[in-house]
N, C-alpha and C. Protein backbone atom coordinates (compact mmCIF):
# COMPACT_ATOMS: atom_id res chain seq x y z
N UNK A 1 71.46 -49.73 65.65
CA UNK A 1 72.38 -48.62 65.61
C UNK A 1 72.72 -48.23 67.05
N UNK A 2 73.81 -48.07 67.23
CA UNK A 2 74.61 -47.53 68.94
C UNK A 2 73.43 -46.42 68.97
N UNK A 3 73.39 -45.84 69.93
CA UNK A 3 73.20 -45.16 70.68
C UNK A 3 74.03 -43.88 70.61
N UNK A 4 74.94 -43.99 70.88
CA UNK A 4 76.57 -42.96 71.05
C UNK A 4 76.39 -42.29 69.34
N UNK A 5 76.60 -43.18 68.54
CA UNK A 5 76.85 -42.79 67.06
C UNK A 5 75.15 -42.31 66.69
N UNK A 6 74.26 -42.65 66.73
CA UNK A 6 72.75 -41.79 66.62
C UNK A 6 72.97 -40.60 67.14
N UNK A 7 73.08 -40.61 68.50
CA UNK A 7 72.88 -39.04 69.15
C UNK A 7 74.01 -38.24 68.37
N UNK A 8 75.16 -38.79 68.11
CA UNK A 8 76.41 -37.90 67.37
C UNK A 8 75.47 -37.26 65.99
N UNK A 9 74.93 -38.62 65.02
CA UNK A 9 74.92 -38.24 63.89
C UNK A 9 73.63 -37.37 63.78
N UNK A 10 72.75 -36.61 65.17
CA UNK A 10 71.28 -36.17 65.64
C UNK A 10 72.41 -34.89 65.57
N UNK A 11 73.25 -35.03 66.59
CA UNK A 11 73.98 -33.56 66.74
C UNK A 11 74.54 -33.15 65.35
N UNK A 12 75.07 -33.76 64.60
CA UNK A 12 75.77 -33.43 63.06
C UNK A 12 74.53 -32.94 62.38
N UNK A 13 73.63 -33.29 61.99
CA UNK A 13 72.63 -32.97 61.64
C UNK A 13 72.05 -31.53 61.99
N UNK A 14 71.84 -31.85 62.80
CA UNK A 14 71.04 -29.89 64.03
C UNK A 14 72.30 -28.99 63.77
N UNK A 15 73.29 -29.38 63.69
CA UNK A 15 74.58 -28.24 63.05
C UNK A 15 74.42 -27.98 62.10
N UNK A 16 74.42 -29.29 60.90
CA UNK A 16 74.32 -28.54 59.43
C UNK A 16 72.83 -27.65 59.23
N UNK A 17 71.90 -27.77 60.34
CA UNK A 17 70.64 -27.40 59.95
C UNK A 17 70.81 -25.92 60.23
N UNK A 18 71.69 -25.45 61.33
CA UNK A 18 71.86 -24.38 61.93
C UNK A 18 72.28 -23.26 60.78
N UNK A 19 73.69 -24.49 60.28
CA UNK A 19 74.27 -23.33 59.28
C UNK A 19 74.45 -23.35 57.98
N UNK A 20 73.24 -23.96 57.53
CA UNK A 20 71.94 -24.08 56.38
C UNK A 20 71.32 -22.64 56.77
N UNK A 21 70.42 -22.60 57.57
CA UNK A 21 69.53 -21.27 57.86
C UNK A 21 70.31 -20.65 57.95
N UNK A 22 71.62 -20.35 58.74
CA UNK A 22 72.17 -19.01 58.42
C UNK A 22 72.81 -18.37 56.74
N UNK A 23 72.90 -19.69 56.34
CA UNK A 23 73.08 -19.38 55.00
C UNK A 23 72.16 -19.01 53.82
N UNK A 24 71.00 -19.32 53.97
CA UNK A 24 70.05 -18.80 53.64
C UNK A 24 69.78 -17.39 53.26
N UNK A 25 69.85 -17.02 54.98
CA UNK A 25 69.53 -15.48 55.17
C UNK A 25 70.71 -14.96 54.12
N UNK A 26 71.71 -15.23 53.92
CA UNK A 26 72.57 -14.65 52.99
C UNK A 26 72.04 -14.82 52.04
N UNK A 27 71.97 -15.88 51.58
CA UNK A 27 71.03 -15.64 50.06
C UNK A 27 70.14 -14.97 50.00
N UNK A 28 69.10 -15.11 50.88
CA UNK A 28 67.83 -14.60 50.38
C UNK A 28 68.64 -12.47 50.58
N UNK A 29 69.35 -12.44 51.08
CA UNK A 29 69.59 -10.93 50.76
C UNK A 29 70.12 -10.31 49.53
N UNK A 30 71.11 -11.68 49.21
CA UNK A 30 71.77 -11.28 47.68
C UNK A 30 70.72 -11.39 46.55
N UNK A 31 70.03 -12.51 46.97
CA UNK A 31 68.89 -12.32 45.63
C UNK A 31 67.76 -10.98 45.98
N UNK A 32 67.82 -10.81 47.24
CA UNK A 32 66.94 -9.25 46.90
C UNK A 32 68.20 -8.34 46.25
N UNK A 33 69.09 -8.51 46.69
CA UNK A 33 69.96 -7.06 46.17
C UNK A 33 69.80 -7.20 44.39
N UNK A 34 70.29 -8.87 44.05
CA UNK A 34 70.47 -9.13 42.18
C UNK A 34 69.63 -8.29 41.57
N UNK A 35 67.97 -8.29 42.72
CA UNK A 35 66.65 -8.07 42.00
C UNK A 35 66.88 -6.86 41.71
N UNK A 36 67.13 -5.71 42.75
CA UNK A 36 67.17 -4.58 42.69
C UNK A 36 67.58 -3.92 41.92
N UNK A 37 69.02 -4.81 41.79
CA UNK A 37 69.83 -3.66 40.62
C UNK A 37 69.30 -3.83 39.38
N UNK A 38 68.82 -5.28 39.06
CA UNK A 38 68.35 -5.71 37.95
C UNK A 38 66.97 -4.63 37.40
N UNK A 39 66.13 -4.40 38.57
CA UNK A 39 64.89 -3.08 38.40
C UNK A 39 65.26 -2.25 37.99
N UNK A 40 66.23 -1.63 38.58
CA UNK A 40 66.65 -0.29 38.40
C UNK A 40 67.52 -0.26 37.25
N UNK A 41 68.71 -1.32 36.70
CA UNK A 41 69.14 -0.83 35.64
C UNK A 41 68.34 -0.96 34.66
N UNK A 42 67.19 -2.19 34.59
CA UNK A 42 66.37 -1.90 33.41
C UNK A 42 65.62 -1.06 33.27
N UNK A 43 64.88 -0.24 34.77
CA UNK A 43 63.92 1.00 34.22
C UNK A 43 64.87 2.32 33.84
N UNK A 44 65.78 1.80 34.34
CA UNK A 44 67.20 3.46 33.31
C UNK A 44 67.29 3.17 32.41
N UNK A 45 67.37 1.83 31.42
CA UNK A 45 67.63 1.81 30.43
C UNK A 45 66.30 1.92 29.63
N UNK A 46 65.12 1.49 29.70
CA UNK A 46 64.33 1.92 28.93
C UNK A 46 63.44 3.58 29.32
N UNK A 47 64.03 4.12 30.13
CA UNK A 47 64.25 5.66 30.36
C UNK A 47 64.73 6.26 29.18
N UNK A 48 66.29 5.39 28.89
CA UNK A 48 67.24 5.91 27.74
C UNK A 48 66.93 5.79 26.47
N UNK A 49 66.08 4.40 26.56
CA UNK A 49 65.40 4.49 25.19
C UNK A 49 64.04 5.19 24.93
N UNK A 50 63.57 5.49 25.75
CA UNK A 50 62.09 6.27 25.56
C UNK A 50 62.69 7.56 25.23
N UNK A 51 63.89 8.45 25.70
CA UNK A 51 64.11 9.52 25.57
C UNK A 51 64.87 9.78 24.03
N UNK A 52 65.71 8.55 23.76
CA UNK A 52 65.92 8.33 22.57
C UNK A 52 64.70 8.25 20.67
N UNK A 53 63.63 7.93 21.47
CA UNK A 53 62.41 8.25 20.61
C UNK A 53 62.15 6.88 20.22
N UNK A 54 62.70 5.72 20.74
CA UNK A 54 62.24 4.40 20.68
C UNK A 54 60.66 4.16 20.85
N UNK A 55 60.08 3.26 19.68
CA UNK A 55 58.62 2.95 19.73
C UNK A 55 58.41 2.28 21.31
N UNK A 56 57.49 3.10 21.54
CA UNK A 56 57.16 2.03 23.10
C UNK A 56 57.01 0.58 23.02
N UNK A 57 56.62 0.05 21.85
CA UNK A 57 56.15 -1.06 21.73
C UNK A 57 57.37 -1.79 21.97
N UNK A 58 58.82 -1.25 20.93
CA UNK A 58 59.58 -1.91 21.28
C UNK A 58 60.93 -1.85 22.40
N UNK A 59 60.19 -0.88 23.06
CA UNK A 59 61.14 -0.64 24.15
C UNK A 59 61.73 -1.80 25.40
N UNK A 60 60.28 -2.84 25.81
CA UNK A 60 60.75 -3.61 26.49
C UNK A 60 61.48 -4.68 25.93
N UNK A 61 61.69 -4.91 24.93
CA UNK A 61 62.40 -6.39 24.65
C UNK A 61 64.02 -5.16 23.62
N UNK A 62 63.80 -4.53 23.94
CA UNK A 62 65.23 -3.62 23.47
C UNK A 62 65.64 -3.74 24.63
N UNK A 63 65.33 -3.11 26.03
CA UNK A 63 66.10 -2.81 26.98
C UNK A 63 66.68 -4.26 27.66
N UNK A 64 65.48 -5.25 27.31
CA UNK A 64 66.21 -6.76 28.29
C UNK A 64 67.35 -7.55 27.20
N UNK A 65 67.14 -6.81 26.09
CA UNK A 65 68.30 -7.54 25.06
C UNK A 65 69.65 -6.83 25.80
N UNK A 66 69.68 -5.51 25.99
CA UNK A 66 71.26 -4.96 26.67
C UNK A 66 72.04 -6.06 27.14
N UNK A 67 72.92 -6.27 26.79
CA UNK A 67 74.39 -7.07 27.50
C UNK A 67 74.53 -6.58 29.12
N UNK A 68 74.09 -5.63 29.69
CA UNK A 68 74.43 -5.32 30.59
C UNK A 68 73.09 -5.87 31.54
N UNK A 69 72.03 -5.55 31.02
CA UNK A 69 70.41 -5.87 31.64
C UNK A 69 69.98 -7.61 31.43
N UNK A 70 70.81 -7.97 30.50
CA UNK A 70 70.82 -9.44 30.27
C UNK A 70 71.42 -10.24 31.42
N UNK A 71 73.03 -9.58 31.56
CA UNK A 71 73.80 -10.25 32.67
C UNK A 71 73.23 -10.04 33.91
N UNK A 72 72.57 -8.87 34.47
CA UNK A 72 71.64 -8.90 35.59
C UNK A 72 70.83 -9.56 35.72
N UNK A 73 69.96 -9.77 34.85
CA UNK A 73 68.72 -10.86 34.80
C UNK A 73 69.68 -12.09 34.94
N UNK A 74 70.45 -12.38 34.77
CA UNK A 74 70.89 -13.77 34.86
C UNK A 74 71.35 -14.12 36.37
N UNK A 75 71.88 -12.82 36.99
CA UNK A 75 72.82 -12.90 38.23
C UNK A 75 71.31 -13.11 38.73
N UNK A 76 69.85 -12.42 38.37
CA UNK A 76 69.32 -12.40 39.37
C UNK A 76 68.94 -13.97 39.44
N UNK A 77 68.76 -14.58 38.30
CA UNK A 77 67.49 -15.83 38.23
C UNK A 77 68.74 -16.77 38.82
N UNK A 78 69.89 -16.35 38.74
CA UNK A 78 70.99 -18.09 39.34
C UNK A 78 70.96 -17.78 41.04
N UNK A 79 70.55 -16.13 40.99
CA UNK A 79 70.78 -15.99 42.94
C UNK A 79 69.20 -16.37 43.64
N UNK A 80 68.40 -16.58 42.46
CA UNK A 80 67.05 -17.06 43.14
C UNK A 80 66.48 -18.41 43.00
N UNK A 81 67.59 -19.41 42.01
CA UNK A 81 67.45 -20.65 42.25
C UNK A 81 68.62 -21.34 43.06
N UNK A 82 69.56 -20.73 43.51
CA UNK A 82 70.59 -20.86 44.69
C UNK A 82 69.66 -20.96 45.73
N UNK A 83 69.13 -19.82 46.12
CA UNK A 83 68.09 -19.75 47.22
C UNK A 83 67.05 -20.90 47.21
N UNK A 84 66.59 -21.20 46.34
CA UNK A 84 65.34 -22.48 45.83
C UNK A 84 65.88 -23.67 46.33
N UNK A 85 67.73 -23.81 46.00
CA UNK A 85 68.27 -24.89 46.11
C UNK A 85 68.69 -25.41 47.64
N UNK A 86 69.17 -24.18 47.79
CA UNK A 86 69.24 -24.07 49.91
C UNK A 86 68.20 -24.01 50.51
N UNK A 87 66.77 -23.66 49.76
CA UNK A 87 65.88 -24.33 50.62
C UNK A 87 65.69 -26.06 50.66
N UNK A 88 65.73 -26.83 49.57
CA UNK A 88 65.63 -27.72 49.28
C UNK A 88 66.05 -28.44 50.25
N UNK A 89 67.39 -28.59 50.51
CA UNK A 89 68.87 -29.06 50.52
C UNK A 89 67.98 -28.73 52.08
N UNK A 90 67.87 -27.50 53.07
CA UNK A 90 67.62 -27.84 54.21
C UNK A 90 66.47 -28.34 54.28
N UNK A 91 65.36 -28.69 53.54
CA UNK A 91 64.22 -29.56 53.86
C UNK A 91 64.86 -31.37 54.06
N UNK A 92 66.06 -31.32 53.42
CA UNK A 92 66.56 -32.93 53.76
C UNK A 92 67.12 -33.09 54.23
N UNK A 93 67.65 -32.04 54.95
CA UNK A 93 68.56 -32.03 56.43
C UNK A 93 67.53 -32.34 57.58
N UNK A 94 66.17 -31.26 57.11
CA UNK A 94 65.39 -31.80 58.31
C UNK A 94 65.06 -33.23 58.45
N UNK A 95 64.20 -33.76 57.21
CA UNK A 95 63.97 -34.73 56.94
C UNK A 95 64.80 -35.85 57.17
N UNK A 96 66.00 -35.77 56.93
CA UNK A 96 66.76 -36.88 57.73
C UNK A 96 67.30 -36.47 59.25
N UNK A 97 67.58 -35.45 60.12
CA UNK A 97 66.98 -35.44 61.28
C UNK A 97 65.77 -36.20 62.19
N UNK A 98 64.42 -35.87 61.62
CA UNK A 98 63.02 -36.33 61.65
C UNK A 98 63.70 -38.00 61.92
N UNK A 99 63.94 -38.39 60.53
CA UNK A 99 64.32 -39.77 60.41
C UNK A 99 65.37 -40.10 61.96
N UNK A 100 66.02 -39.81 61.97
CA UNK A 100 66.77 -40.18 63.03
C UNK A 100 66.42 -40.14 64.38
N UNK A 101 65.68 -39.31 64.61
CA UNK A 101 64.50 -38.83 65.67
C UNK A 101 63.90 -40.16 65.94
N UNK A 102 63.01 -40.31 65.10
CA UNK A 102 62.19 -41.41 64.93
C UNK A 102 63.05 -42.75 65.02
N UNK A 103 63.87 -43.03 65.02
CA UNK A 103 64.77 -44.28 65.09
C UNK A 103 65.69 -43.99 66.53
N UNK A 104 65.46 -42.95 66.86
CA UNK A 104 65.89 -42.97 68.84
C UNK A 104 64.80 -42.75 69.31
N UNK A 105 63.52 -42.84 69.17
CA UNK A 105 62.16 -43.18 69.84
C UNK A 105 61.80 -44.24 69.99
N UNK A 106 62.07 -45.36 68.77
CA UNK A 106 62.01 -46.68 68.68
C UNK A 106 63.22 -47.32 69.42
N UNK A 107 64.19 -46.76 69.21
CA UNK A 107 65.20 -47.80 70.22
C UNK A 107 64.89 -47.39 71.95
N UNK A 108 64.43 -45.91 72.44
CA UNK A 108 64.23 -46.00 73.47
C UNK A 108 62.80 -46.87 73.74
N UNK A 109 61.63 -46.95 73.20
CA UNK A 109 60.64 -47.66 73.44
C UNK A 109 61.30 -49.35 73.71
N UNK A 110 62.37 -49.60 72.89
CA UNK A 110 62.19 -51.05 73.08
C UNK A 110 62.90 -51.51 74.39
């Protein structure tokens, strides 16, 4: 492999790695925010049903049935395997970095 085109495809790499991590940090904020609202609208809603005279027993699987507490739980679990997935995704950015690393150590040794 050239030389010229390694170090290019070393630099392409350390870019996408750059703005991988910055993208991250965005996620990992939206999935704290999903979480949040997701807490809070479900402890209001089984607020509403405790005050309503709902059996406690069946209060928690009333309040996560809501259409509204459902769609939160969902925004939250797709914004926390987004995040799962952008970690992933930059572990093989590194990993093929590494790789390339290692193949301009060997061509400079020889």
């Amino acid at each position: 492999m050239e030389l010229q085109k390694l170090n290019s495809m070393m630099l392409e790499a350390s870019k996408r790695i750059d703005k991988a991590t910055r993208e991250i940090y965005k996620m990992a904020e939206k999935k704290a925010e999903t979480e949040e609202k997701y807490r809070i609208a479900l402890a209001q809603e089984k607020l509403v049903l405790k005050s309503q005279g709902m059996a406690i027993s069946l209060i928690e699987d009333v309040a996560r049935g809501n259409e509204e507490i459902a769609h939160l739980k969902f925004e939250r679990d797709k914004a926390e395997d987004m995040f799962k997935a952008a970690i992933e995704s930059l572990r093989a950015l590194q990993a093929q970095l590494s790789g390339l690393q290692s193949i301009s150590r060997y061509q400079s040794d020889i």
